[in-house]
N, C-alpha and C. Protein backbone atom coordinates (compact mmCIF):
# COMPACT_ATOMS: atom_id res chain seq x y z
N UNK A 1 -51.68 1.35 25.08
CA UNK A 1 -51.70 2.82 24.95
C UNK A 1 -50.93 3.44 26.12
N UNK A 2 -50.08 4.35 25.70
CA UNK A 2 -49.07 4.98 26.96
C UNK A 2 -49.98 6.24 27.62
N UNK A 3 -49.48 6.45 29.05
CA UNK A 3 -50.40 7.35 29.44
C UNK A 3 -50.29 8.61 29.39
N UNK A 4 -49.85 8.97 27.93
CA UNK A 4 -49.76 10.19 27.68
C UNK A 4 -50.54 10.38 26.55
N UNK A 5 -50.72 9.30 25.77
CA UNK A 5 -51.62 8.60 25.00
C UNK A 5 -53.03 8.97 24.95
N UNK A 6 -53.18 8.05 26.44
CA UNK A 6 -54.35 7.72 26.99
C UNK A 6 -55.42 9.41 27.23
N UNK A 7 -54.08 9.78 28.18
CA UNK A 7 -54.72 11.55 28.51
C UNK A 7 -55.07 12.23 27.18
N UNK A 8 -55.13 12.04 26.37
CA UNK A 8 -54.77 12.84 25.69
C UNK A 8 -56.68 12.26 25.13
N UNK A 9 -56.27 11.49 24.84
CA UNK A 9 -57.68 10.47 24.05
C UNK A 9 -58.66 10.78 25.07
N UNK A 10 -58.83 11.04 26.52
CA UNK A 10 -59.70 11.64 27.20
C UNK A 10 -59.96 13.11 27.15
N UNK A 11 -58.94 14.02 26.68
CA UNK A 11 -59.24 15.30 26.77
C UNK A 11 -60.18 15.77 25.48
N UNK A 12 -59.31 15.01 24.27
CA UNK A 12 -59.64 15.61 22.76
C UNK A 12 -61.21 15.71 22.82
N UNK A 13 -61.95 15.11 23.02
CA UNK A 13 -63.38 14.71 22.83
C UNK A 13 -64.27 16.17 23.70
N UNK A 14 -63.93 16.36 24.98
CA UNK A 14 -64.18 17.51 25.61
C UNK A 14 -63.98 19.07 25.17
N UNK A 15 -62.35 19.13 24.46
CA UNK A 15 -61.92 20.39 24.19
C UNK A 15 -62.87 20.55 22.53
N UNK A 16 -63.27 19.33 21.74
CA UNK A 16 -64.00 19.44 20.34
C UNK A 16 -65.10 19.51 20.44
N UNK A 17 -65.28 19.40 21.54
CA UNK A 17 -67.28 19.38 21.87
C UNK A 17 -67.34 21.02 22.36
N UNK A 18 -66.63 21.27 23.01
CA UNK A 18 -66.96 22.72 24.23
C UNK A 18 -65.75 23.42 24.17
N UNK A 19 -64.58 23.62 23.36
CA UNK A 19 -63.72 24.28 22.70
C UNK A 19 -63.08 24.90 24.38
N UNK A 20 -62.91 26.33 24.10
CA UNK A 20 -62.42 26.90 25.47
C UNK A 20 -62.80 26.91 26.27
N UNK A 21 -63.90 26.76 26.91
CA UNK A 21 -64.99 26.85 27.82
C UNK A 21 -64.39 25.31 28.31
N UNK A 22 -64.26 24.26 27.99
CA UNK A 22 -64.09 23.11 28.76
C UNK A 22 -62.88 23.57 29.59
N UNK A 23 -62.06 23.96 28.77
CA UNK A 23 -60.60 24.33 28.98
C UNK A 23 -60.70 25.07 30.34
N UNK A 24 -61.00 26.04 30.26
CA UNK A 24 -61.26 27.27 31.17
C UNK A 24 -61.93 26.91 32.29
N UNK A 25 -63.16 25.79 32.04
CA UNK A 25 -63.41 25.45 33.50
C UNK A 25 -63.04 24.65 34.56
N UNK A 26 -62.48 23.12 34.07
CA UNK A 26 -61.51 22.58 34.16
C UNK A 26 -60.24 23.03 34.87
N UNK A 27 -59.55 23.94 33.83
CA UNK A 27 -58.30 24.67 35.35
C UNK A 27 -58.97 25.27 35.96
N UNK A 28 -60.23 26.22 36.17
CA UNK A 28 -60.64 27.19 36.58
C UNK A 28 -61.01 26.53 38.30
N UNK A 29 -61.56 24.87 37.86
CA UNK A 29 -62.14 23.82 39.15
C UNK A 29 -60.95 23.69 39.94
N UNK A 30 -59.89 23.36 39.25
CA UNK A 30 -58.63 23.11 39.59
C UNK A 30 -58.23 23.65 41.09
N UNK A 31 -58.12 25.14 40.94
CA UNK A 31 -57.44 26.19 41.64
C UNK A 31 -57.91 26.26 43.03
N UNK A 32 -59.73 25.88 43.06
CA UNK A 32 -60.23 25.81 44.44
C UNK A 32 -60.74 24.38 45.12
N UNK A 33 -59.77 23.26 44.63
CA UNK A 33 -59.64 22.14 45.52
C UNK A 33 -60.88 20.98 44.43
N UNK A 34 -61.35 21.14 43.79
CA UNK A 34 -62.47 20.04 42.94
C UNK A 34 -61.53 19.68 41.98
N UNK A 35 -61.49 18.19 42.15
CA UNK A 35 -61.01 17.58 41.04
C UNK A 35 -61.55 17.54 39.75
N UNK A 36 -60.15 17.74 38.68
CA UNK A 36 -60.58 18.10 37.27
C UNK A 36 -59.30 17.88 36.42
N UNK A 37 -59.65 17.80 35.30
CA UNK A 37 -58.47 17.28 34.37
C UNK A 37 -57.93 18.72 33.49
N UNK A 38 -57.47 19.82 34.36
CA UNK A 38 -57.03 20.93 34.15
C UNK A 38 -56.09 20.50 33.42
N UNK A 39 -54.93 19.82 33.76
CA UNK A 39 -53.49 20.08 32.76
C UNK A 39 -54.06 19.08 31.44
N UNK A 40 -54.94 18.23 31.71
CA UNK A 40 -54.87 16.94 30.53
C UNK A 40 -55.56 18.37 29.43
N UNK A 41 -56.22 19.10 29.92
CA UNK A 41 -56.68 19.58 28.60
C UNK A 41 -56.11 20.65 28.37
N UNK A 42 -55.31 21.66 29.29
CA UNK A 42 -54.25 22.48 28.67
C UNK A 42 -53.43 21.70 27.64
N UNK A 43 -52.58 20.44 28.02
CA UNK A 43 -51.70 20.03 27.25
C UNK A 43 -52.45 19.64 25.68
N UNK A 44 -53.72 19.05 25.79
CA UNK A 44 -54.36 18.62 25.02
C UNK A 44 -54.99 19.56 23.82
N UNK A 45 -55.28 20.97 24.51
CA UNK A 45 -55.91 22.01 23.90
C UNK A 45 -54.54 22.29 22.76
N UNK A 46 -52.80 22.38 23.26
CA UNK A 46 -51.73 23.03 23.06
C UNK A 46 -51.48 22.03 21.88
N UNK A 47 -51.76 20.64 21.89
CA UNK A 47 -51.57 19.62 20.69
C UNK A 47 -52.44 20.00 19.75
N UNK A 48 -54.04 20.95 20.17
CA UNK A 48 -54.76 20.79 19.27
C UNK A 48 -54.37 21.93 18.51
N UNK A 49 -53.94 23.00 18.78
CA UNK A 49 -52.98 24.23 18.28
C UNK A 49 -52.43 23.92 16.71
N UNK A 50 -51.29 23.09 17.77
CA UNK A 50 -50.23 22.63 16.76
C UNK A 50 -50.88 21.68 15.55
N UNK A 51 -52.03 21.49 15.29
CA UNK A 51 -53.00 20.73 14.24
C UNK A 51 -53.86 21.50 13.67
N UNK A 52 -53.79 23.03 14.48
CA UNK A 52 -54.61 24.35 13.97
C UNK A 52 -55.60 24.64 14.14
N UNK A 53 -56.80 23.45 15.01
CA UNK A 53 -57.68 23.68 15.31
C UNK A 53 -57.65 24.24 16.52
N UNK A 54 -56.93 25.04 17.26
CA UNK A 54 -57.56 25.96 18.54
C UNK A 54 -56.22 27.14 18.15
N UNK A 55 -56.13 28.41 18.71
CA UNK A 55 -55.09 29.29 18.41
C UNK A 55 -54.16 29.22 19.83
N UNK A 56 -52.91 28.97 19.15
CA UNK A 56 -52.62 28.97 20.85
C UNK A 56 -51.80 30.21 22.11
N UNK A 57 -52.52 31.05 20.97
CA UNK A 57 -52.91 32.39 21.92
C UNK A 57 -53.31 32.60 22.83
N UNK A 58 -55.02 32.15 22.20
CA UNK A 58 -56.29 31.90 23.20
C UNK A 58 -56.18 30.51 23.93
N UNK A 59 -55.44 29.48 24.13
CA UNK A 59 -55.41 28.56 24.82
C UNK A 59 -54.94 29.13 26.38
N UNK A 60 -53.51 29.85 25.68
CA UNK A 60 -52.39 30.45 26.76
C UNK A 60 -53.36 31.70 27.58
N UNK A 61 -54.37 32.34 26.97
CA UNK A 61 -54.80 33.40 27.95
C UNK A 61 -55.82 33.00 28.58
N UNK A 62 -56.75 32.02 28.06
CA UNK A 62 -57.58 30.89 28.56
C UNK A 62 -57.30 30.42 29.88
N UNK A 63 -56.36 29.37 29.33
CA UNK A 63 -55.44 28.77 30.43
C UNK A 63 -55.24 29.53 31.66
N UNK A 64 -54.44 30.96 31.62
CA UNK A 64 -53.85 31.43 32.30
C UNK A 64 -54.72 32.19 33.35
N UNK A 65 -56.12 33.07 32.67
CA UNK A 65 -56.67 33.51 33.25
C UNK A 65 -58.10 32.94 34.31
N UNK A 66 -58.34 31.24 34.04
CA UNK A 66 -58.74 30.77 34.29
C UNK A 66 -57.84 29.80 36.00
N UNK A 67 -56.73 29.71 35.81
CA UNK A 67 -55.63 29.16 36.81
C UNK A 67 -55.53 29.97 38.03
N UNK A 68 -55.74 31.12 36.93
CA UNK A 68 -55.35 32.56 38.18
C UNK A 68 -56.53 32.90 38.96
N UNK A 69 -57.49 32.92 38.55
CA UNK A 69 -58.83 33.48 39.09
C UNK A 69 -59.49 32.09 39.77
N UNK A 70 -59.31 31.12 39.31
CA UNK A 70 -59.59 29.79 40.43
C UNK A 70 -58.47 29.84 41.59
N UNK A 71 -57.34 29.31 41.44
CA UNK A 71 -56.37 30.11 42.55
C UNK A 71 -56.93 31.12 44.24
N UNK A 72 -57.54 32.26 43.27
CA UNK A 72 -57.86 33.44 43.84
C UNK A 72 -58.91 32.89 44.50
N UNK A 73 -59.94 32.43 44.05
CA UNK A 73 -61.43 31.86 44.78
C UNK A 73 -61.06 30.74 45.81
N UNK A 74 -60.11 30.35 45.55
CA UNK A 74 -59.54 28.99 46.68
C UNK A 74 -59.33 29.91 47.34
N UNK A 75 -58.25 31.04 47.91
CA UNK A 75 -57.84 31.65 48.79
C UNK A 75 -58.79 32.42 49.48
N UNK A 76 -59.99 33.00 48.51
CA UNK A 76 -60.94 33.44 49.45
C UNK A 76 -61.87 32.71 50.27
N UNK A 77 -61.43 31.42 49.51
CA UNK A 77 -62.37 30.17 50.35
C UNK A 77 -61.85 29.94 51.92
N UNK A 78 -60.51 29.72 51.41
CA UNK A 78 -59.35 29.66 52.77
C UNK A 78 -59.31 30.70 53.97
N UNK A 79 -59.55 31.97 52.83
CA UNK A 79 -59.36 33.05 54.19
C UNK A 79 -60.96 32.93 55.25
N UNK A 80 -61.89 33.34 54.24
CA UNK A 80 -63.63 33.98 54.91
C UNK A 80 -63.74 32.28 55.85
N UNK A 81 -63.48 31.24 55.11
CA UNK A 81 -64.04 29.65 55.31
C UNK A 81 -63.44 28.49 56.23
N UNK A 82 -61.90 28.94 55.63
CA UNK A 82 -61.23 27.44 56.05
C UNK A 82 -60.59 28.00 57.53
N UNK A 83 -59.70 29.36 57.66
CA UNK A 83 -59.40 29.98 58.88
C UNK A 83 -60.62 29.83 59.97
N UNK A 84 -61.69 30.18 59.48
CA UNK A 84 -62.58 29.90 61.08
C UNK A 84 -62.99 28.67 60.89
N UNK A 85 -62.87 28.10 60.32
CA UNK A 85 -63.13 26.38 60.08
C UNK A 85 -62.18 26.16 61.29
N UNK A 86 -60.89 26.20 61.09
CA UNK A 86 -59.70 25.90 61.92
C UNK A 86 -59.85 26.10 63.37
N UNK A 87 -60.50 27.30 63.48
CA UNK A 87 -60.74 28.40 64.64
C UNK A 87 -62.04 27.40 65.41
N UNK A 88 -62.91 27.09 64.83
CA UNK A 88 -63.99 26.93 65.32
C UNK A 88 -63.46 25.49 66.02
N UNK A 89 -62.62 24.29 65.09
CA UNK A 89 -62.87 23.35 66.07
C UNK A 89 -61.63 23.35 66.57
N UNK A 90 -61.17 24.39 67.61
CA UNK A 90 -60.08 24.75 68.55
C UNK A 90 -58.44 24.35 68.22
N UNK A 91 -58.05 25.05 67.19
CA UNK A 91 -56.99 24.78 66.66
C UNK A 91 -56.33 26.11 67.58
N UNK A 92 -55.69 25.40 68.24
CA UNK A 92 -54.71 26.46 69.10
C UNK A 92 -53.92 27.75 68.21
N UNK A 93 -54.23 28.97 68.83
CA UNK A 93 -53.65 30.25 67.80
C UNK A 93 -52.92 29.72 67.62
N UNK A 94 -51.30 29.61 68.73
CA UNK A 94 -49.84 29.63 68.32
C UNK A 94 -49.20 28.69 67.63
N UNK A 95 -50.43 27.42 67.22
CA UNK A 95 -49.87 26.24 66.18
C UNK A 95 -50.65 27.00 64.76
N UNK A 96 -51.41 27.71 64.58
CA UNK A 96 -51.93 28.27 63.50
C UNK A 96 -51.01 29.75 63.49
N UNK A 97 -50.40 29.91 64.46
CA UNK A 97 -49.47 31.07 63.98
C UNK A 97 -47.78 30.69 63.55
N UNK A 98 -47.53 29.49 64.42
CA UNK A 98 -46.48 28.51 63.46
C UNK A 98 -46.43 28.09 62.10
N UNK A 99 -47.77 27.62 61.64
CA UNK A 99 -48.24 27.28 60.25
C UNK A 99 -48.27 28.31 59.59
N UNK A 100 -48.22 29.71 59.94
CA UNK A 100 -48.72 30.64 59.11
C UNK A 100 -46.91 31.68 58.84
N UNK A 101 -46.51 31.52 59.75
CA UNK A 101 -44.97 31.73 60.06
C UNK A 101 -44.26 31.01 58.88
N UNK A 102 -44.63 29.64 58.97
CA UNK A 102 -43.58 28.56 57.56
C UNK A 102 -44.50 28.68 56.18
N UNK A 103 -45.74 29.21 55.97
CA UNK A 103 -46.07 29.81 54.86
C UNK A 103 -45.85 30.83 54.95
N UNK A 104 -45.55 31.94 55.65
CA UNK A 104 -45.03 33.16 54.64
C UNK A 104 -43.49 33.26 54.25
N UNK A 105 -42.85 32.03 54.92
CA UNK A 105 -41.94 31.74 54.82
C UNK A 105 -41.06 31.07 53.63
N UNK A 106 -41.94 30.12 53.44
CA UNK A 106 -41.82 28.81 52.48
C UNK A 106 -42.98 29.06 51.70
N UNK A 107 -43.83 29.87 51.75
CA UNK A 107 -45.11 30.01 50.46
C UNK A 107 -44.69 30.01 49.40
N UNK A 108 -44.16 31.18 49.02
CA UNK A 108 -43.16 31.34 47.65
C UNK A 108 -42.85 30.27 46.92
N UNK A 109 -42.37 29.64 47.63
CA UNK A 109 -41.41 28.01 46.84
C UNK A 109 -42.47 27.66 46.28
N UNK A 110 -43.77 27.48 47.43
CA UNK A 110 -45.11 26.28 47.49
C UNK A 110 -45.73 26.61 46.12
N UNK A 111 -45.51 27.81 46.30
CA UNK A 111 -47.04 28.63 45.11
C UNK A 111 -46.08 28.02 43.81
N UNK A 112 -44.77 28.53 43.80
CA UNK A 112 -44.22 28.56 42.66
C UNK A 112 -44.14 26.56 41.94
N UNK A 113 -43.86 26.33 42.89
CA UNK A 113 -43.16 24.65 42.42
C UNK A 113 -44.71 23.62 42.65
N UNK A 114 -45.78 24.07 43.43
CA UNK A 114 -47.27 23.36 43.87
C UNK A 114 -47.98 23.33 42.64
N UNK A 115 -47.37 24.24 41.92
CA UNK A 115 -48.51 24.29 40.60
C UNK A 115 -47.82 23.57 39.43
N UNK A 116 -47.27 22.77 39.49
CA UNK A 116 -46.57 21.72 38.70
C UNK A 116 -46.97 19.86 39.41
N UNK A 117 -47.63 19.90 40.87
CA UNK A 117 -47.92 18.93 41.54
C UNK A 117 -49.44 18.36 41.44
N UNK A 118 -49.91 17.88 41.35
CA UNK A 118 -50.82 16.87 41.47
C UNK A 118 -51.54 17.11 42.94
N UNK A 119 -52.46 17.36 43.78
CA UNK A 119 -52.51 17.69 44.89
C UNK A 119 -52.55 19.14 45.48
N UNK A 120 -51.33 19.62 45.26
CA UNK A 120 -50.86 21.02 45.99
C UNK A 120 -51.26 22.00 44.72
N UNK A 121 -51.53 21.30 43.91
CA UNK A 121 -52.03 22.71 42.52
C UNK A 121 -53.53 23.08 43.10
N UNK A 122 -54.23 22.09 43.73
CA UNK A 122 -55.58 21.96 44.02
C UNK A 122 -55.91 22.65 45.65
N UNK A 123 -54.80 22.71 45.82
CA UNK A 123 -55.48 23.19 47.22
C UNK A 123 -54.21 24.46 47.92
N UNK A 124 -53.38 24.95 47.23
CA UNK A 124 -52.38 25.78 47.37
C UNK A 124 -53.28 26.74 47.81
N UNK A 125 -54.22 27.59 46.92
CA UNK A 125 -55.04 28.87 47.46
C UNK A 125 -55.71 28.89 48.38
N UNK A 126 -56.60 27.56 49.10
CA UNK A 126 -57.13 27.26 50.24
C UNK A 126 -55.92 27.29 50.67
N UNK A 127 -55.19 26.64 51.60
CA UNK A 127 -54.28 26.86 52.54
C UNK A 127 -53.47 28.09 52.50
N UNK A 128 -53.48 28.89 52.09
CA UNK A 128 -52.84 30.23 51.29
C UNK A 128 -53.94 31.34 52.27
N UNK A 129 -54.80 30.93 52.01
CA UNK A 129 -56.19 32.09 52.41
C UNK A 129 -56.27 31.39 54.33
N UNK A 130 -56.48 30.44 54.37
CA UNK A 130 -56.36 30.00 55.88
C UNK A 130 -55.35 30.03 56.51
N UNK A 131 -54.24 30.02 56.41
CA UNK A 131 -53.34 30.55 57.21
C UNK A 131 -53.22 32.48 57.15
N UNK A 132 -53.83 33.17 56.47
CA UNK A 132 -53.99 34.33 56.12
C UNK A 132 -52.78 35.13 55.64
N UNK A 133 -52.39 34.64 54.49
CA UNK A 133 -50.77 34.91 53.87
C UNK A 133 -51.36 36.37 53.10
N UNK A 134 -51.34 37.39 53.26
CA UNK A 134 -51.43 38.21 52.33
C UNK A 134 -51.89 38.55 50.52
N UNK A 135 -52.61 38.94 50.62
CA UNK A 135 -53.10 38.70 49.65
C UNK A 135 -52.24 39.23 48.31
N UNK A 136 -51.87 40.25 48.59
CA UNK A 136 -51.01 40.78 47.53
C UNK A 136 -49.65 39.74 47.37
N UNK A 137 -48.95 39.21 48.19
CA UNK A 137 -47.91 38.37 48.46
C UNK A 137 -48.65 36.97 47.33
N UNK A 138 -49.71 36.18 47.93
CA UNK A 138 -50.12 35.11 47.55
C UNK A 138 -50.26 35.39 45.85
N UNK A 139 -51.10 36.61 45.45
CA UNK A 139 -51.31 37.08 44.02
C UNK A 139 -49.90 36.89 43.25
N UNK A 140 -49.00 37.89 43.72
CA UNK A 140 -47.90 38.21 43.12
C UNK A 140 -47.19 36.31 42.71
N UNK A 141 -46.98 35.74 43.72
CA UNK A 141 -46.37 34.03 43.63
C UNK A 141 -47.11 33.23 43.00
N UNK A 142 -48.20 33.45 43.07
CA UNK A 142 -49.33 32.37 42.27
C UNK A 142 -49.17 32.88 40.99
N UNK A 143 -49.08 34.07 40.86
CA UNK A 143 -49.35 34.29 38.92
C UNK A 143 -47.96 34.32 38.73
N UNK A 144 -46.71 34.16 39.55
CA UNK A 144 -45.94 33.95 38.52
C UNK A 144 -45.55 32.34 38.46
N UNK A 145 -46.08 31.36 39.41
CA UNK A 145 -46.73 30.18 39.26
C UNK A 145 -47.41 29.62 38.03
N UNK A 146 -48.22 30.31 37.93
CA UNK A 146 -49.59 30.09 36.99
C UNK A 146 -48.72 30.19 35.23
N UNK A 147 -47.88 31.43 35.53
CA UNK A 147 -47.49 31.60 34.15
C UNK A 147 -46.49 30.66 34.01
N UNK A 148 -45.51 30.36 34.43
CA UNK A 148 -44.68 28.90 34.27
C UNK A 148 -45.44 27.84 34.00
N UNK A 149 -46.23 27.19 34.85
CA UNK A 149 -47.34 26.30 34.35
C UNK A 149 -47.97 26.02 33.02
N UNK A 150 -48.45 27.28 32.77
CA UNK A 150 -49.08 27.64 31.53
C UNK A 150 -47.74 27.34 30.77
N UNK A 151 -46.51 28.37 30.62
CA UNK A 151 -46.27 28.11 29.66
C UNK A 151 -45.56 26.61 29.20
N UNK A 152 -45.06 26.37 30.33
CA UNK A 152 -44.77 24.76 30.69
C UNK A 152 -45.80 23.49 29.72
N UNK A 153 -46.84 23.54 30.22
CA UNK A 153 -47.73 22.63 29.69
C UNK A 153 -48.63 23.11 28.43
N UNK A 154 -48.48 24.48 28.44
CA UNK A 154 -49.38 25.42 26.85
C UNK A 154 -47.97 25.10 25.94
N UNK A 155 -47.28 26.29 26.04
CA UNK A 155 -46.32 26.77 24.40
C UNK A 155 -45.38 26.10 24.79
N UNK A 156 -44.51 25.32 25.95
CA UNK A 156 -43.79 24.47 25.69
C UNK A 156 -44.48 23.06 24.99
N UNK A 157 -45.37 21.99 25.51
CA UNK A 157 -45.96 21.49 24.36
C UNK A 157 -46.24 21.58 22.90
N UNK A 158 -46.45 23.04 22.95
CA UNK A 158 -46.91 23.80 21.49
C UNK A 158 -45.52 23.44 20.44
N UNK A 159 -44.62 23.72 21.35
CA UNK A 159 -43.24 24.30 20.78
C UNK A 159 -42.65 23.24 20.68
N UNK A 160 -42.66 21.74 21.32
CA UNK A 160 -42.16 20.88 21.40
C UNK A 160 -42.98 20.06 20.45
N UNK A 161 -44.01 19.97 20.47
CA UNK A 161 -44.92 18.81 19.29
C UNK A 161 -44.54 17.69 19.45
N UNK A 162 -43.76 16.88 18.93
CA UNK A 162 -43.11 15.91 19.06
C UNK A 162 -42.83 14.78 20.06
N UNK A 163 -42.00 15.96 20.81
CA UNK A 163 -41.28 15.67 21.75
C UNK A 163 -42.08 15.49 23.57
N UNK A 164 -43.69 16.38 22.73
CA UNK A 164 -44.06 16.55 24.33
C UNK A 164 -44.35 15.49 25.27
N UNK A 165 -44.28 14.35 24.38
CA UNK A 165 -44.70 12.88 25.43
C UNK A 165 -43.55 12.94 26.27
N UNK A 166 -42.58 12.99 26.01
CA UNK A 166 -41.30 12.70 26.65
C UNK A 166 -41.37 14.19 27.62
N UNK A 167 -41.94 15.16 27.46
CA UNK A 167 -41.42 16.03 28.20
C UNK A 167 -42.51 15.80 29.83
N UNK A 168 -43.96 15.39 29.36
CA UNK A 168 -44.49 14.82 30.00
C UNK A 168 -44.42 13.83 30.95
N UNK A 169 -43.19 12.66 30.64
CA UNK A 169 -42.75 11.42 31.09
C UNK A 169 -42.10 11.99 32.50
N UNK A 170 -40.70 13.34 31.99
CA UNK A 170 -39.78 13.68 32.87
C UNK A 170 -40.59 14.46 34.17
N UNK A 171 -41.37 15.01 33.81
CA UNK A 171 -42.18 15.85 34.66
C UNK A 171 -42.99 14.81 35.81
N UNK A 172 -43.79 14.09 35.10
CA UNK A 172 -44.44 13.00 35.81
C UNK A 172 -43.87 12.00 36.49
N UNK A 173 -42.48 11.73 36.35
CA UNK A 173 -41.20 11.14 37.08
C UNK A 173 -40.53 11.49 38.12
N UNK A 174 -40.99 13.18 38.24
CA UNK A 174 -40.41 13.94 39.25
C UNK A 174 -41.90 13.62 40.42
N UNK A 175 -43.26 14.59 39.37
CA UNK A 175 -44.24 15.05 39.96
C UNK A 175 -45.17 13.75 41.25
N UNK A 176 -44.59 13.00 40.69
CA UNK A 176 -45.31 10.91 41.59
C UNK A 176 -44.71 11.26 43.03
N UNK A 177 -43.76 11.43 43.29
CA UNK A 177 -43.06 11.09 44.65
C UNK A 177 -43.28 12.14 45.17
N UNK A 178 -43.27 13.44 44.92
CA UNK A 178 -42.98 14.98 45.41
C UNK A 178 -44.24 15.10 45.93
N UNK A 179 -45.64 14.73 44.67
CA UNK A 179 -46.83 15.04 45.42
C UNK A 179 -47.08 14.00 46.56
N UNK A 180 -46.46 12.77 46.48
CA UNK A 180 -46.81 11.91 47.84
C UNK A 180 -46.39 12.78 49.23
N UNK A 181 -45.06 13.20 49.07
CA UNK A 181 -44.66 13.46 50.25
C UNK A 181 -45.21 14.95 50.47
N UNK A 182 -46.00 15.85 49.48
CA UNK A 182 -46.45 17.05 49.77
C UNK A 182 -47.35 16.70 50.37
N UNK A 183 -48.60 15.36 50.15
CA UNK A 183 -49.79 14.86 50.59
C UNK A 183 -49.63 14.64 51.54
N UNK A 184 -48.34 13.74 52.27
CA UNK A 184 -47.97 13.32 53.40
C UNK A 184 -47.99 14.46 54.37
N UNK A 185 -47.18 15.58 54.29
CA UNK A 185 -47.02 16.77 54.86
C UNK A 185 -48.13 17.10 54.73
N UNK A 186 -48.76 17.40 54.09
CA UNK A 186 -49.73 18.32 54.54
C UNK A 186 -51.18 17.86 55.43
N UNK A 187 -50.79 16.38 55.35
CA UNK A 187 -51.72 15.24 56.47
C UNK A 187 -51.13 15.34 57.64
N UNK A 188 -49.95 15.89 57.67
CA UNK A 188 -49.22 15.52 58.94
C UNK A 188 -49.61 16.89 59.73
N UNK A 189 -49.80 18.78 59.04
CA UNK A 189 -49.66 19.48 59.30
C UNK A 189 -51.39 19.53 59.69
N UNK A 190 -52.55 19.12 58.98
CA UNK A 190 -53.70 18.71 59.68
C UNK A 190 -53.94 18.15 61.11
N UNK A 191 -53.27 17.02 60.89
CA UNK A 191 -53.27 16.02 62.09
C UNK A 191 -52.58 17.03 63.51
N UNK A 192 -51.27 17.53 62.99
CA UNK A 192 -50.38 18.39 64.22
C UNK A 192 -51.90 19.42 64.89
N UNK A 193 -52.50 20.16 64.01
CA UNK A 193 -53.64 21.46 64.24
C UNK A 193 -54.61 20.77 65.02
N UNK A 194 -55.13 19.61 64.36
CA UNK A 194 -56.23 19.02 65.28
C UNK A 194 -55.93 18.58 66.48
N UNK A 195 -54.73 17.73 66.60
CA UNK A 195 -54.61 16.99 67.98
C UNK A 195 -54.34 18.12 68.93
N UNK A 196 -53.58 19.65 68.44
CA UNK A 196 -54.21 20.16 69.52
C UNK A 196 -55.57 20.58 70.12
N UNK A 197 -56.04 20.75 69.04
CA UNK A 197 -57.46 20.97 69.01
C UNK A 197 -58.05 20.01 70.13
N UNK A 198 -58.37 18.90 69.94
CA UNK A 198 -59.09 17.67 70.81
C UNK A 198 -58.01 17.42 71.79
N UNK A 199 -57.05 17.67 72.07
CA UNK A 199 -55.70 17.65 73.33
C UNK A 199 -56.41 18.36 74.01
N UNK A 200 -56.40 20.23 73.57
CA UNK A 200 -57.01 20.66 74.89
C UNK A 200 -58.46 20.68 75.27
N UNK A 201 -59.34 19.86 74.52
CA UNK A 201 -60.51 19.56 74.76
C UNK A 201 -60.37 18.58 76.18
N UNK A 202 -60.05 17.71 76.03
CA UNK A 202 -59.33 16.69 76.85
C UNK A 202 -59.31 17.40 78.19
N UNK A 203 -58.63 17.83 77.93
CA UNK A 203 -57.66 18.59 78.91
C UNK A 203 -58.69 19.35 80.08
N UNK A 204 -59.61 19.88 79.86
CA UNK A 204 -60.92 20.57 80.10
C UNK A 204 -61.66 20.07 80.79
């Protein structure tokens, strides 16, 4: 069984038992860092469309409004939670004002291209809210994130039928290496915050 196959044979059973509601919570887990099989059942919900059993109207506003509003709860997690998280175990301002400098910088890209990644879809709004990127800024990039996504893995699937294993293949060909080295980076950009942190403990 190919693993587009496979995903698929894991989602169906969830989206026929608990219809949108699986759907919806699933990306909804997604957005604030808990692992969940958000895209297996967007894509999965978008096959079930095209067989007539779900509308894929309500998949796409499902989908969308569920991506967006998890998103949003990550960032408030990030801002109220993860910033004095940072703060508390002595993450030097001016390396948290560096980090916050190359996200408002490079956010845009992150929000836009993170929500196609494995990893960075899950934790984009936390780091978004802890470095304290603006909220209106973060909103505006994430939903037009969210809606590529959606329509990417909703009505392009929908629209493709056929074809969507393969469109799946190309994506997941890109998405393997990109999220390693996003994982990498963003272990590296931890590690940089802490060692000052316990450096100037040291130091003391």
């Amino acid at each position: 069984m190919s693993e587009f196959a496979h995903l698929l044979a894991a989602a169906e059973p969830w989206l026929r038992h608990y219809g949108y509601a699986a759907l919806g919570a699933a990306v909804g887990l997604e957005g604030f860092g808990i692992p969940a099989p958000g895209q297996s059942l967007l894509i999965g919900a978008a096959l079930l469309a095209v067989r007539g059993d779900f509308a894929i109207g309500w998949v796409l506003l499902v989908a969308w409004l569920a991506a967006f509003g998890g998103d949003n709860l990550g960032y408030l997690i990030g801002r109220y939670g993860g910033h004095r998280l940072l703060r508390k175990v002595g993450a030097p301002p001016q390396r948290l004002d560096r980090l916050r400098q190359f996200f408002l910088r490079y956010g845009p890209m992150v929000l836009l291209l993170g929500r196609f990644l494995d990893g960075t879809r899950q934790l984009d709004g936390i780091v978004a809210g802890s470095v304290l990127m603006p909220w209106w800024r973060f909103a505006f990039f994430d939903g037009l994130g969210v809606t590529a996504w959606v329509g990417a893995w909703g009505y392009g699937v929908y629209a493709l039928d056929a074809h969507a294993a393969v469109l799946h293949g190309l994506i997941q060909s890109v998405n393997h290496p990109v999220a390693i080295l996003m994982f990498a980076l963003t272990v590296a950009g931890v590690a940089y915050l802490l060692h000052g942190a316990f450096g100037r403990g040291r130091a003391k």
